[in-house]
Every structure is written in structure tokens, then in C-alpha cells.
N, C-alpha and C. Protein backbone atom coordinates (compact mmCIF):
# COMPACT_ATOMS: atom_id res chain seq x y z
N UNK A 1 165.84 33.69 258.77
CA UNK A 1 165.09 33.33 257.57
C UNK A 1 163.61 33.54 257.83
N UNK A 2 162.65 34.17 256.92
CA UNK A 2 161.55 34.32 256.98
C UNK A 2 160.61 33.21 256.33
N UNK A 3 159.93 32.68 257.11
CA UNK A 3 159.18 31.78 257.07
C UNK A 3 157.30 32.02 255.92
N UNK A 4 158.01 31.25 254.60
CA UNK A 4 156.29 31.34 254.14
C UNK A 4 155.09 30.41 254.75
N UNK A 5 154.03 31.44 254.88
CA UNK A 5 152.95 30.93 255.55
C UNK A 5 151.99 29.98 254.48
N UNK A 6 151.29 29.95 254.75
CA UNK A 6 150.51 28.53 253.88
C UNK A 6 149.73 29.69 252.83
N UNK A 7 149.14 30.66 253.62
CA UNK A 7 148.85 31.76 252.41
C UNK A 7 149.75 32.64 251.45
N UNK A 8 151.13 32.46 251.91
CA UNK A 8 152.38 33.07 251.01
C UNK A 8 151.99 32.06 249.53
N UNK A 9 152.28 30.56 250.72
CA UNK A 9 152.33 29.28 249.15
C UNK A 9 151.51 29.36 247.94
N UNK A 10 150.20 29.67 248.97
CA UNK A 10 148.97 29.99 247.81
C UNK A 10 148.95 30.81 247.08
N UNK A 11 149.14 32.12 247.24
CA UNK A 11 149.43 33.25 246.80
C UNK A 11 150.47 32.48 245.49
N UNK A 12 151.56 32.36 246.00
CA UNK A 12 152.85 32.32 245.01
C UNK A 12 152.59 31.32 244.11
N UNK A 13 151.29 29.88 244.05
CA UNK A 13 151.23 29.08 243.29
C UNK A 13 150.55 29.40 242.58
N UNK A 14 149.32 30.35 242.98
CA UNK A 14 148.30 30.79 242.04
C UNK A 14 149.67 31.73 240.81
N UNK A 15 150.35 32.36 241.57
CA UNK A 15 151.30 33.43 240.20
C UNK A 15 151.78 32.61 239.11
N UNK A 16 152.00 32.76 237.80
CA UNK A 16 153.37 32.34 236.81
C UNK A 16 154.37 33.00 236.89
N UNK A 17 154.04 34.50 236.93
CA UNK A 17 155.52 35.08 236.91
C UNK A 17 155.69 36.18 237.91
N UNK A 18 157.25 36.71 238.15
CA UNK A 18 157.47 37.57 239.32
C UNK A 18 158.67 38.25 238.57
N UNK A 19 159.04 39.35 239.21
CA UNK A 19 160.01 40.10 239.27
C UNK A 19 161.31 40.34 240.10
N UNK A 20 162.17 39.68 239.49
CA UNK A 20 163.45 39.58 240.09
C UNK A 20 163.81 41.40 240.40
N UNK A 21 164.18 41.72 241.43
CA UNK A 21 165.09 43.13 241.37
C UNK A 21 166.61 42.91 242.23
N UNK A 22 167.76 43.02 241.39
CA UNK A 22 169.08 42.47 242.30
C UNK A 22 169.68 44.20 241.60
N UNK A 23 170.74 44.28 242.43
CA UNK A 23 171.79 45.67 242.45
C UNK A 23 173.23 45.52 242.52
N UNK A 24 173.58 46.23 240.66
CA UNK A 24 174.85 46.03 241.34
C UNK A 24 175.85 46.63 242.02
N UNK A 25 177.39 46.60 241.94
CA UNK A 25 178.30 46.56 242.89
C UNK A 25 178.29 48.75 242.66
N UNK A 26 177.33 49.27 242.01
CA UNK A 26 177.16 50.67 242.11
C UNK A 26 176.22 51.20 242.51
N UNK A 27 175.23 49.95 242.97
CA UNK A 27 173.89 50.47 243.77
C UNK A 27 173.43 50.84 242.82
N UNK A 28 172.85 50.17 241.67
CA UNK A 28 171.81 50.29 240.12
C UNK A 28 171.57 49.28 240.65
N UNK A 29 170.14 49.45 240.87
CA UNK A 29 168.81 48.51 240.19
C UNK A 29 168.69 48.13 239.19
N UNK A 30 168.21 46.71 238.86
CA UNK A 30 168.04 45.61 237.70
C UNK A 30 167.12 44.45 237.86
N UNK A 31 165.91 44.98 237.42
CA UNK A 31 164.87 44.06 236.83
C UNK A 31 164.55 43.38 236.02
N UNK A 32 163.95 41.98 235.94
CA UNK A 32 163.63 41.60 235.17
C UNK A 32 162.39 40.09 235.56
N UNK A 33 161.44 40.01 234.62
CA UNK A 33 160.60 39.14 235.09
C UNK A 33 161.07 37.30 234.69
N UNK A 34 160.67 37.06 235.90
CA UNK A 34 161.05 35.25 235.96
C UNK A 34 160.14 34.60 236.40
N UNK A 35 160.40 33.39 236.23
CA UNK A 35 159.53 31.81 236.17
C UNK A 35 159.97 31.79 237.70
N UNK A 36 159.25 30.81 238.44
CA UNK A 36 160.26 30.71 239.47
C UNK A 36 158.98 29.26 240.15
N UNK A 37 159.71 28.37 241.33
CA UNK A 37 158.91 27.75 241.81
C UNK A 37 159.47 27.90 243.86
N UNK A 38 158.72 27.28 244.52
CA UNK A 38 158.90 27.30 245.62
C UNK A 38 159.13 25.74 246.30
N UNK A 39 160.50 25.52 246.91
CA UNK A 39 160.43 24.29 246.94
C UNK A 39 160.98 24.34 248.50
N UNK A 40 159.90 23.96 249.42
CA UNK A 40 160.50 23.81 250.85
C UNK A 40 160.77 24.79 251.27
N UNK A 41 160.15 26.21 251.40
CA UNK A 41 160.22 27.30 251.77
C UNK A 41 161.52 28.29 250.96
N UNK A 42 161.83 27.86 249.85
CA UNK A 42 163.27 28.78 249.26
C UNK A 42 162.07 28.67 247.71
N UNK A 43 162.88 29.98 247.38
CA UNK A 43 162.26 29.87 245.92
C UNK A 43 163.57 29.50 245.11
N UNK A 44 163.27 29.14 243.62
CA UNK A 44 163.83 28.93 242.68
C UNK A 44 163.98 29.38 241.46
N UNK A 45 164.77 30.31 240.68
CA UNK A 45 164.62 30.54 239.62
C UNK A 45 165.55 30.04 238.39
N UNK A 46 165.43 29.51 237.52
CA UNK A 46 166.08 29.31 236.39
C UNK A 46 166.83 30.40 235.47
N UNK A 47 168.12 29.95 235.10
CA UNK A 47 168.20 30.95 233.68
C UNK A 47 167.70 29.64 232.39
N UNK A 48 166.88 30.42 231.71
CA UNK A 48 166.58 29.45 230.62
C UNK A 48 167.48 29.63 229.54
N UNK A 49 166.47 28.81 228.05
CA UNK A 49 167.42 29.01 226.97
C UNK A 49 166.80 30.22 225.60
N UNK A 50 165.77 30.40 226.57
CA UNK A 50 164.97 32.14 225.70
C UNK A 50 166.16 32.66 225.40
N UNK A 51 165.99 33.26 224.14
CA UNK A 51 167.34 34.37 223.50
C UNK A 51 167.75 35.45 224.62
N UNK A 52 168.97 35.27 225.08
CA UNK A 52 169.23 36.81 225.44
C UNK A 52 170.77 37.35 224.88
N UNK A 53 170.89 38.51 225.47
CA UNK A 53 172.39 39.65 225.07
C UNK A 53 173.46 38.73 225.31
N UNK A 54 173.55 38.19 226.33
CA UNK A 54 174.39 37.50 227.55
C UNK A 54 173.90 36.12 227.82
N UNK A 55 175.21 35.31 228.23
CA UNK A 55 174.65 34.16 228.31
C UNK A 55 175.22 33.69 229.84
N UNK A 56 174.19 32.87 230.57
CA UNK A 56 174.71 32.28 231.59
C UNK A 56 175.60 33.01 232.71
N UNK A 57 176.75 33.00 233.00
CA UNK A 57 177.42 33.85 233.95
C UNK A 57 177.62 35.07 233.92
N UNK A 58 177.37 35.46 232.59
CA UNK A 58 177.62 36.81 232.05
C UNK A 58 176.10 37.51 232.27
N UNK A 59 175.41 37.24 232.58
CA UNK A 59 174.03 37.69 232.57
C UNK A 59 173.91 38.94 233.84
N UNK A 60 173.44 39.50 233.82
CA UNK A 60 173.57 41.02 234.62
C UNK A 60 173.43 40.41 235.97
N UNK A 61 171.83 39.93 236.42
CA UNK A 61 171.64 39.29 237.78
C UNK A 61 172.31 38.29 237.91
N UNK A 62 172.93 37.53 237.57
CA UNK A 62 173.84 36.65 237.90
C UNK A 62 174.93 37.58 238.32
N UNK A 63 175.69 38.22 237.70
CA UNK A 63 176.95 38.81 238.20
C UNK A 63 177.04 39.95 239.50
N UNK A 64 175.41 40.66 239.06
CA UNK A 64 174.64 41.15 240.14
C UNK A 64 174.89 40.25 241.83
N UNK A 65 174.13 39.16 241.73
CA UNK A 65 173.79 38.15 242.90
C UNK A 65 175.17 37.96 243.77
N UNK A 66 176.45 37.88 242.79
CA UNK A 66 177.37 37.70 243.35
C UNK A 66 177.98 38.41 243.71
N UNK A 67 178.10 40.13 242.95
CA UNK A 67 178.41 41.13 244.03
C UNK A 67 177.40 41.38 245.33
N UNK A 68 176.22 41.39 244.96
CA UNK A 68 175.55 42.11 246.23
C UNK A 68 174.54 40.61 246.08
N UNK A 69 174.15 39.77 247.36
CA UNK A 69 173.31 38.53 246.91
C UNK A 69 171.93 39.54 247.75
N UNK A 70 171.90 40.54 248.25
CA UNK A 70 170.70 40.90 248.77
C UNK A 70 169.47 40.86 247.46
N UNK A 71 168.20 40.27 247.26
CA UNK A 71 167.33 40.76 246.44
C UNK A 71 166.22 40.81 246.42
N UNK A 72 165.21 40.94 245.85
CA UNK A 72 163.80 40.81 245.97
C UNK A 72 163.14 40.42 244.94
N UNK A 73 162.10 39.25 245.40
CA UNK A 73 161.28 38.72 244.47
C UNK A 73 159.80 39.61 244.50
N UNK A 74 159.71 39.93 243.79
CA UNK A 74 157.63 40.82 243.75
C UNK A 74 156.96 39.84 242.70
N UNK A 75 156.27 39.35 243.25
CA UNK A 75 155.03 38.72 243.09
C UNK A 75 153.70 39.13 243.11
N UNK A 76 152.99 39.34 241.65
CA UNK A 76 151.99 40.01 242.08
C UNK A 76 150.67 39.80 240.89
N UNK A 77 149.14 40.14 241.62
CA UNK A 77 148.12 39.90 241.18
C UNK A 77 147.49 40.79 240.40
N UNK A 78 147.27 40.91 239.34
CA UNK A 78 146.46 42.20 238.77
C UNK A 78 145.13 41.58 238.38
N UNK A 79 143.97 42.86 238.61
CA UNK A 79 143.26 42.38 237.96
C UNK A 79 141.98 43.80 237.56
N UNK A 80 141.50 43.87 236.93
CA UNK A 80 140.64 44.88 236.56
C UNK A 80 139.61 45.48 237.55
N UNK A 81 139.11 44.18 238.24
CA UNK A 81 138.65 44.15 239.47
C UNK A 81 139.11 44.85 240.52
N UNK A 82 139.80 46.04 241.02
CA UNK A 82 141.18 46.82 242.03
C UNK A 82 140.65 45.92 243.18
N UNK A 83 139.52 45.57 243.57
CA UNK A 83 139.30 44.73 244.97
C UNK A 83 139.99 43.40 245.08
N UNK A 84 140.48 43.04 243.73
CA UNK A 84 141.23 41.35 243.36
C UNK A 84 142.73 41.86 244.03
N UNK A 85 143.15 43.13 243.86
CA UNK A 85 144.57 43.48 243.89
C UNK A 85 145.58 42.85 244.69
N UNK A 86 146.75 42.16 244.79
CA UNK A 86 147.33 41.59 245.55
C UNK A 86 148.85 42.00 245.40
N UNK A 87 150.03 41.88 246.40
CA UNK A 87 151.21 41.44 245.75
C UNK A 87 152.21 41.12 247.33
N UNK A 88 152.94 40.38 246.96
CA UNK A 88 154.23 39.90 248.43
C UNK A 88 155.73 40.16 247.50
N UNK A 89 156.02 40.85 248.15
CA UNK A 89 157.81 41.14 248.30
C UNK A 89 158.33 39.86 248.93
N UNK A 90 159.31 39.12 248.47
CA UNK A 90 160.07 38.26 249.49
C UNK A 90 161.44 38.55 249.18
N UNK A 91 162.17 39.48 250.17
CA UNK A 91 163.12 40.23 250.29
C UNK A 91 164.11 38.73 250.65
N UNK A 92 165.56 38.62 250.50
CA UNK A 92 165.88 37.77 250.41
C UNK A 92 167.64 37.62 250.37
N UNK A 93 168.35 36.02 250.46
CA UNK A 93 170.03 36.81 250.00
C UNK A 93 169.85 35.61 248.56
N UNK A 94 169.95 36.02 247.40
CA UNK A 94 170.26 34.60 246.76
C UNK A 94 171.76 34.11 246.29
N UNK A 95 171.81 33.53 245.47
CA UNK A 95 173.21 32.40 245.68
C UNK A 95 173.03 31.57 244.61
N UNK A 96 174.09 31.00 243.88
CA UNK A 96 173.96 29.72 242.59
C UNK A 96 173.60 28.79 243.29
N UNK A 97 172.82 27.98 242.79
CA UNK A 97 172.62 26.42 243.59
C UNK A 97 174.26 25.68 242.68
N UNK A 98 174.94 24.57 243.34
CA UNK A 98 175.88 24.24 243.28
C UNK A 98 175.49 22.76 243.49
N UNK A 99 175.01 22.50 244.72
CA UNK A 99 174.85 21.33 245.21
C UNK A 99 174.10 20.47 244.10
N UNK A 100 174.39 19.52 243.28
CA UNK A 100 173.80 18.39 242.47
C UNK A 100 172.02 17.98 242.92
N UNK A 101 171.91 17.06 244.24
CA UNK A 101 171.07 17.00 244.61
C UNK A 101 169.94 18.26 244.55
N UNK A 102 170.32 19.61 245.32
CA UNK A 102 169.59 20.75 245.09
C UNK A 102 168.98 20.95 243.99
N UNK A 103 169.97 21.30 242.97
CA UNK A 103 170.01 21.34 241.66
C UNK A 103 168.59 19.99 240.98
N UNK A 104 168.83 19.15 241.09
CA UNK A 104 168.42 18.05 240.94
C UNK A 104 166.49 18.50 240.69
N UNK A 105 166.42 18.72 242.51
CA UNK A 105 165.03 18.85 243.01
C UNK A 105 164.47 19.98 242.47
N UNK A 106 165.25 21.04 242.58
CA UNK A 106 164.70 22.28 241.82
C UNK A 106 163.87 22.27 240.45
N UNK A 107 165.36 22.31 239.93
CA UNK A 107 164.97 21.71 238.24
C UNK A 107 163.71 20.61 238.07
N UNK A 108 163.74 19.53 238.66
CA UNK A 108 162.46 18.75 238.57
C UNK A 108 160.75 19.58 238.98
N UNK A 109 161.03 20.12 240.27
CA UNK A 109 159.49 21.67 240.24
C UNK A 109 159.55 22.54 239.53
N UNK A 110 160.65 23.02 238.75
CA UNK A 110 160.47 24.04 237.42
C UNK A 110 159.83 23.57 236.64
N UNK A 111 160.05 22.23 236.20
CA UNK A 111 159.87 21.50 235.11
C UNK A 111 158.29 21.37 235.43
N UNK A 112 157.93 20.58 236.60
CA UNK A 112 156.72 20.23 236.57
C UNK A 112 155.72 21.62 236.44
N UNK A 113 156.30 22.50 236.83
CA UNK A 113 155.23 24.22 236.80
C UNK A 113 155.31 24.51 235.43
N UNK A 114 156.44 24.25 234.53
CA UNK A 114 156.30 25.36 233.36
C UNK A 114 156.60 24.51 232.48
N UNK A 115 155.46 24.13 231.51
CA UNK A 115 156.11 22.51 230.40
C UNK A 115 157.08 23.32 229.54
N UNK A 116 157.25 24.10 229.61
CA UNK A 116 158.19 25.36 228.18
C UNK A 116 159.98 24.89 228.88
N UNK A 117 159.87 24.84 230.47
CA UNK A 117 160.96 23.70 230.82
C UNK A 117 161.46 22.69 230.40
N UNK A 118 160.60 21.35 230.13
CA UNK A 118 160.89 20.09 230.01
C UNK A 118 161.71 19.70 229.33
N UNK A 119 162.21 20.85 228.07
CA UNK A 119 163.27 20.69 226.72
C UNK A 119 164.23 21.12 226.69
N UNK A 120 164.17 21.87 228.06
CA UNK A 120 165.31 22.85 227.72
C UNK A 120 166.64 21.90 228.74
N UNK A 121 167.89 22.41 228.00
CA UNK A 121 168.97 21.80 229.05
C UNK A 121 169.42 23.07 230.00
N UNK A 122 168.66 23.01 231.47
CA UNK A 122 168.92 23.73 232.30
C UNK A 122 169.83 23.84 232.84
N UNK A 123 170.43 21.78 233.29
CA UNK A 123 171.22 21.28 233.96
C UNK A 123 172.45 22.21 233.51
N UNK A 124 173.01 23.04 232.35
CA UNK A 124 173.96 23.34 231.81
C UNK A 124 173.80 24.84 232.09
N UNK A 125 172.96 26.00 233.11
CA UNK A 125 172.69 27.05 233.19
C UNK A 125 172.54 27.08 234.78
N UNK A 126 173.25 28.34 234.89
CA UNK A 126 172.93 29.00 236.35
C UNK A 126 171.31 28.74 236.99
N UNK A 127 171.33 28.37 238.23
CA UNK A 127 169.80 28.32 238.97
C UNK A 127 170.37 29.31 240.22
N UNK A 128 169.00 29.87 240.24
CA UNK A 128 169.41 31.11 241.49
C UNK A 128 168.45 30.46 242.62
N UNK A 129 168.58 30.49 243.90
CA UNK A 129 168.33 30.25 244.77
C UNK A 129 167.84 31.73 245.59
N UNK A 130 166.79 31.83 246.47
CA UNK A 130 166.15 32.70 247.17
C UNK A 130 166.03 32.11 248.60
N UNK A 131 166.73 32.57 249.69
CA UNK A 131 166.24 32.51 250.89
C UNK A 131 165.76 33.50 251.28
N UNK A 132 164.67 33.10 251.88
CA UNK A 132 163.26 34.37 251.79
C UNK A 132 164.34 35.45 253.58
N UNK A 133 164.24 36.43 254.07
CA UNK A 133 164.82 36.94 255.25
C UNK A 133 163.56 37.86 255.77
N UNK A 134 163.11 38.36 254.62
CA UNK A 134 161.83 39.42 254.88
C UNK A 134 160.25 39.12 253.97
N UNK A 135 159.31 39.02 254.54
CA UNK A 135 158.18 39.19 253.33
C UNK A 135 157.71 40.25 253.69
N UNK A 136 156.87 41.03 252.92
CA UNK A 136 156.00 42.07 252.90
C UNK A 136 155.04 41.72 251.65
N UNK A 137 153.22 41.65 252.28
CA UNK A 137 152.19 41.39 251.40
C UNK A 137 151.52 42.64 251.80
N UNK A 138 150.76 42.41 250.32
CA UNK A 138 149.68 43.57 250.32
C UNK A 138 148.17 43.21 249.52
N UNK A 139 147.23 42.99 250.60
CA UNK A 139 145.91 42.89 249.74
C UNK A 139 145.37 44.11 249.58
N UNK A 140 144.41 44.27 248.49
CA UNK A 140 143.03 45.14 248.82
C UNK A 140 142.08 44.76 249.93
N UNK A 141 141.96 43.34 249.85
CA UNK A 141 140.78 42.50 250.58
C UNK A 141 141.10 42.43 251.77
């Protein structure tokens, strides 16, 4: 497991959003941007209750995660400024959180990062779990 450094944390608290990329069982790539928080060195992402095609298990990266759990989170800084430029890969295996307690703690740092959380019934939706294995950052600075 790859260990975030105190400047990963910072980095990743200053972000709102990142880019999930998971592959499925044909080796296709599948992106899409997510909320996510960091709790005790694992990240966290939610499926919310935003409209989509698919719901819950049926959702591409979900069914994705469980054929292949290898994935990558990109996290990253833009800014007009190219000297501001930033971004960290945290290459990773993820997995449903299952465990209640887990579940529990997660959901409570989603909530506190993103008030667009607080209403929604999560408890009733897939949470993906990230154990970080690789980072790769990149400043300008």
C-alpha cells in the first residue's frame, strides 16, 4: 500500500473533484468525474442520487471495479497561471465498502466535504473504496 504524504493530503483537500478511470473485463477504459474524500489514508467515493442511465450496481464502474478492481484516481489543479499547474495519480485496487462501521465513517467525511451530500440517502448506494498501491505527482513548481 502506498502511503499519502502530508502534501498528498493537502493537495487532495485543496481539490473538489477527481477522475475516476476503472477498465472493463475487455480492457476499455471508463471515466468519469467524482466527489471523493480521504479518510485515514484510503479514499472514498460515493455513488450519489444525481440522475444517471444506470442505477447503483448496474453502473459501469461499479461492475467495472468488480471485474478488474485495479484503478486510478487523477486529481488535479488547473489554473491559467501554467506555474499553479499540479496533478497526483493514486493508482490503486478498489472494492464496495460492505463493512457498516466503514460505511458509517465514510459517509459521515462525504457529508461533511460536500453539503449537496447531507440529503441524499447514500446509506442505500454503492461506496467505492480506494487503496492507494502507487502515487505519481506532478508540479510545475
Amino acid at each position: 500500500m502506498a502511503i499519502l504524504t502530508p502534501d498528498h493530503l493537502r493537495f487532495l483537500d485543496e481539490q473538489r473533484v477527481a477522475r475516476l478511470a476503472t477498465v472493463d473485463e475487455q480492457g476499455r477504459p471508463h471515466v468519469v468525474p467524482v466527489c471523493f474524500v480521504v479518510v485515514v489514508g484510503t479514499l472514498y467515493t460515493a455513488i450519489d442520487e444525481k440522475p444517471k442511465r444506470l442505477t447503483g450496481s448496474e453502473l459501469r464502474r461499479v461492475r467495472n471495479i468488480a471485474a478488474r478492481p485495479d484503478v486510478c484516481l487523477l486529481v488535479d489543479r488547473y489554473d491559467e497561471d501554467w506555474s499553479q499547474l499540479a496533478w497526483l495519480q493514486v493508482r490503486g485496487l478498489a472494492s464496495l465498502v460492505e463493512d457498516d462501521a466503514e460505511r458509517t465513517s465514510a459517509l459521515a467525511s462525504l457529508r461533511a466535504r460536500y453539503r449537496q451530500y447531507r440529503t441524499m440517502n447514500l446509506e442505500a448506494l454503492p461506496l467505492i473504496r480506494i487503496a492507494p498501491t502507487q502515487l505519481v505527482a506532478w508540479s510545475a513548481t
